[in-house]
C-alpha atoms as a PDB file:
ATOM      1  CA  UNK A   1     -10.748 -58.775  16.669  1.00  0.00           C
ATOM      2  CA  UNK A   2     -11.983 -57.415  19.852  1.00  0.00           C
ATOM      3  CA  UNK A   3     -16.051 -56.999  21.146  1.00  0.00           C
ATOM      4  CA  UNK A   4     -15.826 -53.387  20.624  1.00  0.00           C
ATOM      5  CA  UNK A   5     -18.153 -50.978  23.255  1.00  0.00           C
ATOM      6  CA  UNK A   6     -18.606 -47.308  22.818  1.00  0.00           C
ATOM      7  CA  UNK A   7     -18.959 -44.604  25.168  1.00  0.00           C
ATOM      8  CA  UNK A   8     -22.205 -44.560  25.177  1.00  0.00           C
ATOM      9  CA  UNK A   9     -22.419 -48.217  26.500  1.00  0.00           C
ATOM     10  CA  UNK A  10     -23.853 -49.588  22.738  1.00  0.00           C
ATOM     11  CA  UNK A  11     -21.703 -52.588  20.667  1.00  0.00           C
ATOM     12  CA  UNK A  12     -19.584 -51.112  18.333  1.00  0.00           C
ATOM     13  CA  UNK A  13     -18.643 -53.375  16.988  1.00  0.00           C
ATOM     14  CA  UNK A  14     -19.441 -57.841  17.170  1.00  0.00           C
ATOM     15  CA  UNK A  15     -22.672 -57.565  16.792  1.00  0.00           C
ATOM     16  CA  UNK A  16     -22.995 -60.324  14.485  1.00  0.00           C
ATOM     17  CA  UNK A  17     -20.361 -62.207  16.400  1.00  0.00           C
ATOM     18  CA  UNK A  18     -22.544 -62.286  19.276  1.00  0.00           C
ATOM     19  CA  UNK A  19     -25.718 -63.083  17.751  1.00  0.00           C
ATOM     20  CA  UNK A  20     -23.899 -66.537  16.963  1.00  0.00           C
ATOM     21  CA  UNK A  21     -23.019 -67.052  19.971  1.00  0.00           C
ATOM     22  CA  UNK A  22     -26.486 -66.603  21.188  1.00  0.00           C
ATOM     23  CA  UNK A  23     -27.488 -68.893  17.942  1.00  0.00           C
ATOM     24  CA  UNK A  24     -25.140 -71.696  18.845  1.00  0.00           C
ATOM     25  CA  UNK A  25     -25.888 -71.456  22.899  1.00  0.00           C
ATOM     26  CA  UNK A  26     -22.327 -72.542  23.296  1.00  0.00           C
ATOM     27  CA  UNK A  27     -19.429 -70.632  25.423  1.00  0.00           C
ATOM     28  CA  UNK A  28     -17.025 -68.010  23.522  1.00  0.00           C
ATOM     29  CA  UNK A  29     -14.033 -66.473  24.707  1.00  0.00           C
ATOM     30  CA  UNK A  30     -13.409 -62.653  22.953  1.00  0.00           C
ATOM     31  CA  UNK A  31     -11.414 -59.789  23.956  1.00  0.00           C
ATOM     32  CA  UNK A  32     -13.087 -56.794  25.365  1.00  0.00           C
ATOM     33  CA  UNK A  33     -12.347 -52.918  24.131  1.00  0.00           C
ATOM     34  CA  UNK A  34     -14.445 -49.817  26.030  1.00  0.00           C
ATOM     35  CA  UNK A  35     -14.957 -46.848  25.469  1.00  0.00           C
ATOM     36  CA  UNK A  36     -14.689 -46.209  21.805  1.00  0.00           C
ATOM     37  CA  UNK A  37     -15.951 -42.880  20.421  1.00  0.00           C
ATOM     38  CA  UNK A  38     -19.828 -43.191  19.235  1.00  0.00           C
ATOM     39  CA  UNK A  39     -19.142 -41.851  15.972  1.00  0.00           C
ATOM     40  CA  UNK A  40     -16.843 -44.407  14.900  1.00  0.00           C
ATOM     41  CA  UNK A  41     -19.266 -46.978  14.704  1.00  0.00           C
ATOM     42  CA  UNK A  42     -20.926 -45.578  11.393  1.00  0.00           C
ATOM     43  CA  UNK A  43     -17.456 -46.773   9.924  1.00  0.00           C
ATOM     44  CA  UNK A  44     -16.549 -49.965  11.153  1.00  0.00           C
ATOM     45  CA  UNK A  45     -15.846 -53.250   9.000  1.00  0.00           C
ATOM     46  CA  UNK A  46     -15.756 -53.202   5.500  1.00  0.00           C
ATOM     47  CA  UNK A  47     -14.021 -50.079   5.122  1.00  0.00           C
ATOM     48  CA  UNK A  48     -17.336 -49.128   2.863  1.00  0.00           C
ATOM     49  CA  UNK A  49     -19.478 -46.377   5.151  1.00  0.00           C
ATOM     50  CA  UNK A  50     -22.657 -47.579   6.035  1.00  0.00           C
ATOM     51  CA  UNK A  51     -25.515 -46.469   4.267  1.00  0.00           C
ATOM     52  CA  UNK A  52     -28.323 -44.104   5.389  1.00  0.00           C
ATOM     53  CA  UNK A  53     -30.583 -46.714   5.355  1.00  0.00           C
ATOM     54  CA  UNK A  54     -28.343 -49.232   7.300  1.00  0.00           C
ATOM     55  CA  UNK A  55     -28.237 -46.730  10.055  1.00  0.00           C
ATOM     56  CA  UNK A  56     -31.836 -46.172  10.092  1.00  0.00           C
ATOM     57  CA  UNK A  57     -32.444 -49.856  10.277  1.00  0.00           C
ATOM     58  CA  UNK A  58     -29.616 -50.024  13.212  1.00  0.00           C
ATOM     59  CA  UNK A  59     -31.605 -47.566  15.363  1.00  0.00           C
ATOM     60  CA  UNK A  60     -34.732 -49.398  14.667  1.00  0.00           C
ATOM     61  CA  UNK A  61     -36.489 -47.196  12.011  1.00  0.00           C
ATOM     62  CA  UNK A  62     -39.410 -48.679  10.619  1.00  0.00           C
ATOM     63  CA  UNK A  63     -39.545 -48.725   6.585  1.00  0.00           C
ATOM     64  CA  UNK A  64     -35.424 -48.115   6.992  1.00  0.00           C
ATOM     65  CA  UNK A  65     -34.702 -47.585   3.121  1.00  0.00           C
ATOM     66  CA  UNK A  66     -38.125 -45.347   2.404  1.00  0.00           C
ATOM     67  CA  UNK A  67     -37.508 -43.617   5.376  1.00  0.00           C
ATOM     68  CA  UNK A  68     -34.152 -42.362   4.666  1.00  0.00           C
ATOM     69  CA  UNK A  69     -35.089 -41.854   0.888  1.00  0.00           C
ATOM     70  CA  UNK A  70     -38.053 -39.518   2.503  1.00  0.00           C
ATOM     71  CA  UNK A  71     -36.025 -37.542   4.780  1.00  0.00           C
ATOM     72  CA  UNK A  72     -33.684 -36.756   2.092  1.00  0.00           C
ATOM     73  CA  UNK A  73     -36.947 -35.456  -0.413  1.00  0.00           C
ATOM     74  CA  UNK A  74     -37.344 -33.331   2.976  1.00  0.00           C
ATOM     75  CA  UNK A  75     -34.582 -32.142   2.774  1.00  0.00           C
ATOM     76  CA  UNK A  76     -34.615 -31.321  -0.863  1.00  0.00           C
ATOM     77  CA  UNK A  77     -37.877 -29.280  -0.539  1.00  0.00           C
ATOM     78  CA  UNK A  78     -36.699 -27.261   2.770  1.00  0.00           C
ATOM     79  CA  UNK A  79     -33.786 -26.034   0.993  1.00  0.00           C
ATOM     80  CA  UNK A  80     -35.538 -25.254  -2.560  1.00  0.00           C
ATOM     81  CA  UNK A  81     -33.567 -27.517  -5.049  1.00  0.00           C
ATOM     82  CA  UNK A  82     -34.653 -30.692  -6.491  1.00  0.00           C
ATOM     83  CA  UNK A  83     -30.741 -31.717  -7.035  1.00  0.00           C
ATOM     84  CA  UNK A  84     -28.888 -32.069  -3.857  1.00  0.00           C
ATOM     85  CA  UNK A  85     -25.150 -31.548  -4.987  1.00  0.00           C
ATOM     86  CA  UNK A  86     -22.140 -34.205  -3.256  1.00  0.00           C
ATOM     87  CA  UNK A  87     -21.481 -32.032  -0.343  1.00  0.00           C
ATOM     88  CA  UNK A  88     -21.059 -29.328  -2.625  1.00  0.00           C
ATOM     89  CA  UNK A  89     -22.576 -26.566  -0.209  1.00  0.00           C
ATOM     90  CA  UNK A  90     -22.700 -25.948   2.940  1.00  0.00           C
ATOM     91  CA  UNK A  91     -26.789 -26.722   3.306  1.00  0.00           C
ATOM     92  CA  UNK A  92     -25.568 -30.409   1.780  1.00  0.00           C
ATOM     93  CA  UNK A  93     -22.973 -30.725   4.786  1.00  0.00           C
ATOM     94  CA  UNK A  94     -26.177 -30.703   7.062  1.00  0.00           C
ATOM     95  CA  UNK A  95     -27.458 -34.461   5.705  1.00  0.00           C
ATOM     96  CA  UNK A  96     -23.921 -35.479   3.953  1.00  0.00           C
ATOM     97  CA  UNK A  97     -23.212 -38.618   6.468  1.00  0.00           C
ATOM     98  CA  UNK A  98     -26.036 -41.164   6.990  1.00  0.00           C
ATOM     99  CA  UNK A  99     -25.758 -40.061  10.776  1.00  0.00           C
ATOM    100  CA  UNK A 100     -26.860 -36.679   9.975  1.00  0.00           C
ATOM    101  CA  UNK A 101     -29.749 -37.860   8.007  1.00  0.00           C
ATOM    102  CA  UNK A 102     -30.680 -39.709  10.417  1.00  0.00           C
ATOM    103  CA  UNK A 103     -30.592 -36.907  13.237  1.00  0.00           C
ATOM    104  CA  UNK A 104     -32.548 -34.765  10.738  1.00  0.00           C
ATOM    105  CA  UNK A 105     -34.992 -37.531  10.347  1.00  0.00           C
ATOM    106  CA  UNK A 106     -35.636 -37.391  14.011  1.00  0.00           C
ATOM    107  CA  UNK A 107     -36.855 -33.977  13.920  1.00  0.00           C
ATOM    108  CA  UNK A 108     -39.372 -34.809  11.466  1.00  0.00           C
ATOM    109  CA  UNK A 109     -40.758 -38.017  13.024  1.00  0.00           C
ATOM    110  CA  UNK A 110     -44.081 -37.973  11.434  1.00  0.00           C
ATOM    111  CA  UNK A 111     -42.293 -38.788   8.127  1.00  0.00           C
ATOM    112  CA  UNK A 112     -43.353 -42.454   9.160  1.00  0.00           C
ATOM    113  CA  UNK A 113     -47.492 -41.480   9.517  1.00  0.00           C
ATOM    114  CA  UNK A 114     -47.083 -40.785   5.704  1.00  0.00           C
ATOM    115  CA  UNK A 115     -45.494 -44.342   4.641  1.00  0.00           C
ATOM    116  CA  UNK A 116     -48.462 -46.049   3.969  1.00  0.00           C
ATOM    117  CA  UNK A 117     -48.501 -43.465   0.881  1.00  0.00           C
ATOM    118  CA  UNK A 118     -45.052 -45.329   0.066  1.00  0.00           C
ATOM    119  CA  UNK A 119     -46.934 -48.742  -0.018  1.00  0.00           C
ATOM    120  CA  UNK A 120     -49.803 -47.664  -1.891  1.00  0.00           C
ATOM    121  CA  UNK A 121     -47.517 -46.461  -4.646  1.00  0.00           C
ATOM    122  CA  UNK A 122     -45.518 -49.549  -4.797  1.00  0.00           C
ATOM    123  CA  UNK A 123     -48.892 -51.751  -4.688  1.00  0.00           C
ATOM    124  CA  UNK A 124     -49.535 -50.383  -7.778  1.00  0.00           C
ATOM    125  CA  UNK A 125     -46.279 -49.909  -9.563  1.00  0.00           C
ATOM    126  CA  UNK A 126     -46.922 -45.925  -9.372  1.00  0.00           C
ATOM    127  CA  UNK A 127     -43.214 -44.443  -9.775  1.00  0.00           C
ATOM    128  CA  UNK A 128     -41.295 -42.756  -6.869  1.00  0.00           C
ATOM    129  CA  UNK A 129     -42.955 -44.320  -3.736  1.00  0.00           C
ATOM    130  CA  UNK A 130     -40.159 -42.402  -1.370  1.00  0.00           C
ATOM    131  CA  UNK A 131     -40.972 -39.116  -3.060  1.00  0.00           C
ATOM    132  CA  UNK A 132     -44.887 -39.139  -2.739  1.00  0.00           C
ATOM    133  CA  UNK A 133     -44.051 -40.097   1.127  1.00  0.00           C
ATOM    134  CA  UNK A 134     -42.107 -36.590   1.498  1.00  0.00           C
ATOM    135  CA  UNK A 135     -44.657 -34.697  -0.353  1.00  0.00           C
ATOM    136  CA  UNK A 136     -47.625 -35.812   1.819  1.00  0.00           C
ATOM    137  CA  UNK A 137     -45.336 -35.370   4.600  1.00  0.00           C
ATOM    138  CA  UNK A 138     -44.915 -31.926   3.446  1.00  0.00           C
ATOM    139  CA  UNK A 139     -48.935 -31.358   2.948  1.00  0.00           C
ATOM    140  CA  UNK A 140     -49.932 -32.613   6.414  1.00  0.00           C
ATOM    141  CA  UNK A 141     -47.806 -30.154   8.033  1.00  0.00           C
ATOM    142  CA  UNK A 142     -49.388 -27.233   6.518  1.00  0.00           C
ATOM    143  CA  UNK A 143     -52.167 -28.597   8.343  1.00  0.00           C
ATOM    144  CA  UNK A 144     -53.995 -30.284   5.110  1.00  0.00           C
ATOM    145  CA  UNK A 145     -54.089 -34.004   6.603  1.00  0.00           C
ATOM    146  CA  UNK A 146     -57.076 -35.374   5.534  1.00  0.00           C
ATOM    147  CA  UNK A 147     -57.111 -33.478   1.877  1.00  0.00           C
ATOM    148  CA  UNK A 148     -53.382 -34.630   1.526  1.00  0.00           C
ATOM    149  CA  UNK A 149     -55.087 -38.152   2.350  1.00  0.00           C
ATOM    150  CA  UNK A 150     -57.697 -38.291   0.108  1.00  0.00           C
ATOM    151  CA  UNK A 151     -55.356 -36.630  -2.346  1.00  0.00           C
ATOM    152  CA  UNK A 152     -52.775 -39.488  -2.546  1.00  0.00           C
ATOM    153  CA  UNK A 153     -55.175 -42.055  -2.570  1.00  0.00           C
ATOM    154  CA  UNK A 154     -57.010 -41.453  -5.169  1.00  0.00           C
ATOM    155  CA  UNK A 155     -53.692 -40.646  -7.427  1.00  0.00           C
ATOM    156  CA  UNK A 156     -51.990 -43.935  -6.219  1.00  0.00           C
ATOM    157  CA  UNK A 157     -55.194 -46.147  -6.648  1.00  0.00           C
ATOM    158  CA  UNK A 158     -57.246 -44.299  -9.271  1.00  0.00           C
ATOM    159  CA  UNK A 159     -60.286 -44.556  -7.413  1.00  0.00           C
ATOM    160  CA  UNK A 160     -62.230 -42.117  -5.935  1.00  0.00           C
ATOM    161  CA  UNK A 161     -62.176 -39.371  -8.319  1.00  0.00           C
ATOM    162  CA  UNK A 162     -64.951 -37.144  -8.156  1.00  0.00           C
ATOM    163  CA  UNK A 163     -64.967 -36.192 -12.097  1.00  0.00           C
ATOM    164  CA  UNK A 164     -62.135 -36.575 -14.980  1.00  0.00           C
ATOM    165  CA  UNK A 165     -61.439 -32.378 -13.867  1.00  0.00           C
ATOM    166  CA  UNK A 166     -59.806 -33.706 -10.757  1.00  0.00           C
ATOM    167  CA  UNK A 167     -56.239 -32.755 -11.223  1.00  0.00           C
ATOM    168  CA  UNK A 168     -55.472 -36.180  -9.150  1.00  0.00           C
ATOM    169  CA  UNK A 169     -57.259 -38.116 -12.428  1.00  0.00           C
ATOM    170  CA  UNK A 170     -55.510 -35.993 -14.814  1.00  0.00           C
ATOM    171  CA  UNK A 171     -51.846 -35.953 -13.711  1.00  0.00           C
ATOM    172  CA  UNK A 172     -52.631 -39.865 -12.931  1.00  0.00           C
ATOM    173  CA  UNK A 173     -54.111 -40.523 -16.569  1.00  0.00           C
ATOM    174  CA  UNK A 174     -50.641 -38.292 -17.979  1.00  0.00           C
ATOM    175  CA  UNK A 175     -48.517 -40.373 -15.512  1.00  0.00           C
ATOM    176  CA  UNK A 176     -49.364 -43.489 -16.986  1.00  0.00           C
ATOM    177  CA  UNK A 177     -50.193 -42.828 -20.463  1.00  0.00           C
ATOM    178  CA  UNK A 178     -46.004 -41.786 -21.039  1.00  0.00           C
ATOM    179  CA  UNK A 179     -44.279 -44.668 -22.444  1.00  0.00           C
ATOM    180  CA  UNK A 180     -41.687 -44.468 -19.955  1.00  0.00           C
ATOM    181  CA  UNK A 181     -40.703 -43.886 -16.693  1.00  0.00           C
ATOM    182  CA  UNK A 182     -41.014 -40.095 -15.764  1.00  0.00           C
ATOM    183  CA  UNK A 183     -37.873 -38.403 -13.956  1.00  0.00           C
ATOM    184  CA  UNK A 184     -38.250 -37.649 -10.206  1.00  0.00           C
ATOM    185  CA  UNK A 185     -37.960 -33.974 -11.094  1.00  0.00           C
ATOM    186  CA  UNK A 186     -40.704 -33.806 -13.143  1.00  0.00           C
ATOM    187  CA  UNK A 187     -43.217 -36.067 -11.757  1.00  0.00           C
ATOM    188  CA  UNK A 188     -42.256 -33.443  -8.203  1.00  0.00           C
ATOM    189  CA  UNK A 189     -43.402 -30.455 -10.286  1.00  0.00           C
ATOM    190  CA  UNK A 190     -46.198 -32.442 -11.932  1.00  0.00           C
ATOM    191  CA  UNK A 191     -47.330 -33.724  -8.249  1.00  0.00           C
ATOM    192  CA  UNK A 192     -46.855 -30.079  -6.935  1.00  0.00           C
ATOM    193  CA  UNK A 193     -49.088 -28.571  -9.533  1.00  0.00           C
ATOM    194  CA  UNK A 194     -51.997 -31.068  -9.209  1.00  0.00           C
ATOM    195  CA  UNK A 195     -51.691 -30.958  -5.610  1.00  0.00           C
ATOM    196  CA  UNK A 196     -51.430 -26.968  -5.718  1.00  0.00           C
ATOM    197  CA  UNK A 197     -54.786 -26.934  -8.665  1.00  0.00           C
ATOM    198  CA  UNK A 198     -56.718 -29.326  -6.297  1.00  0.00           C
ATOM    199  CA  UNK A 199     -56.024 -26.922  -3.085  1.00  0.00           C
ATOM    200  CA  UNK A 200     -57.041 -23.817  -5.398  1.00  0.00           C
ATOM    201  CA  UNK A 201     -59.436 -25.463  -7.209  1.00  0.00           C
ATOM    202  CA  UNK A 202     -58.249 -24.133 -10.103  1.00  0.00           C
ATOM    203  CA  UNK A 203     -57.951 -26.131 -13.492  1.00  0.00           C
ATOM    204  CA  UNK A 204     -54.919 -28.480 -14.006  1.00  0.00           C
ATOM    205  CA  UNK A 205     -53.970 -28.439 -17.355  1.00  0.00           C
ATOM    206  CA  UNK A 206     -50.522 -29.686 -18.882  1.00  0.00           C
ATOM    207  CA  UNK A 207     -47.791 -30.658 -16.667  1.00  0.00           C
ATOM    208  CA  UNK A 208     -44.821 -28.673 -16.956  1.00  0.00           C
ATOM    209  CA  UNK A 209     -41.400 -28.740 -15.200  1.00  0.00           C
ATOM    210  CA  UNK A 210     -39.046 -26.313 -13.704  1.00  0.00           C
ATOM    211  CA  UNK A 211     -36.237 -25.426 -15.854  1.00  0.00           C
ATOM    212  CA  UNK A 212     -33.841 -23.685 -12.792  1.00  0.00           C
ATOM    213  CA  UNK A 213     -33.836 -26.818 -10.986  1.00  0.00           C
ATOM    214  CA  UNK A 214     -35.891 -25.236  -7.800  1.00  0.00           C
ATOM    215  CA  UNK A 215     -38.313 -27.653  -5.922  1.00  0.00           C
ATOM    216  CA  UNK A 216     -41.834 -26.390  -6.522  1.00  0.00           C
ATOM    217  CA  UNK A 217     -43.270 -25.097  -3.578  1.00  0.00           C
ATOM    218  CA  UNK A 218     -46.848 -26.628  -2.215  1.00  0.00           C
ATOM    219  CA  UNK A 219     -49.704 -24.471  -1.051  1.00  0.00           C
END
């Protein structure tokens, strides 16, 4: 198998090949292939496509998996559904291929400033880390940074409430009173609404979900 180079200049494909060479400072002999088409590299080896994540790690995204995961909540909310069909429409075909998540990504950057939401979830075995990244994401670019901040702490930590009417405390104390796991779909409209009460400052009362399959829309 050759050292395969693409267009662009990049390895194709030998990567690993080369790292042990590098590893084992000793003298190889391969042969050489140029000028391979770009997109071909999201397909080599295996046979298996590489996965969103392995291409985000590959162009050196921090938080690879979360990010993708993120992008793809993004995604979800931009285009109004909380179930993104198998390429079955034509606003799928936009994010189908881990490449064209990861261009998408790229035009919403600041998805990593919100993955420290991501870790404060996960500290504290809060479900759906990726999805409370996207919908901070989502907050801070209506311009709500540092309510969408104080927000997400409180409902990832459970400190800082201001009284048990905070709609933070009360989807929190619903989240984990449930004796399991909540679906992503609900705890999105149940995040929504708190988020949308607290904005309002309306009163947050029982969580409900969407029954058309729509992704709530934030305020």
């Amino acid at each position: 198998m050759p050292i395969i180079f693409t267009k662009s200049g990049y390895v194709g494909d030998g990567q690993h090949r080369l790292s042990g060479v590098v590893e084992s400072q000793t003298a190889q002999t391969f042969w050489l292939a140029f000028g391979d088409p770009d997109e071909n590299f999201f397909v080599y080896d295996t046979g298996k496509i590489r996965s969103a994540g392995d291409i985000f790690a590959m162009n050196g995204v921090p938080n690879h998996k979360n990010a993708a995961a993120a992008a793809r909540w993004v995604f979800c909310y931009q285009h109004g559904s909380l179930v993104m069909t198998r390429g079955g429409s034509s606003s799928d075909a936009e994010i189908n291929t881990p490449e064209r998540l990861y261009r998408f990504y790229l035009k919403h950057e600041g998805l990593q400033d919100s993955m420290w939401v991501g870790a404060a979830f996960a500290k504290m075995r809060m479900p759906s880390p990726t999805l409370m990244v996207a919908l901070h994401y989502i907050a801070t670019q209506k311009g709500h940074g540092d309510f969408a901040d104080s927000f997400f702490k409180r409902l990832a930590s459970g400190v800082g409430f201001l009284s048990q009417r905070d709609p933070a405390y009360k989807l929190r104390e619903h989240i984990t009173k449930l004796d399991d796991i909540p679906s992503r779909e609900a705890l999105t409209c149940w995040t929504v609404q708190a988020w949308n009460a607290a904005r309002t400052r309306k009163g947050f009362g029982t969580p409900k979900i969407t029954t058309d399959g729509s992704f709530p829309r934030m305020i």
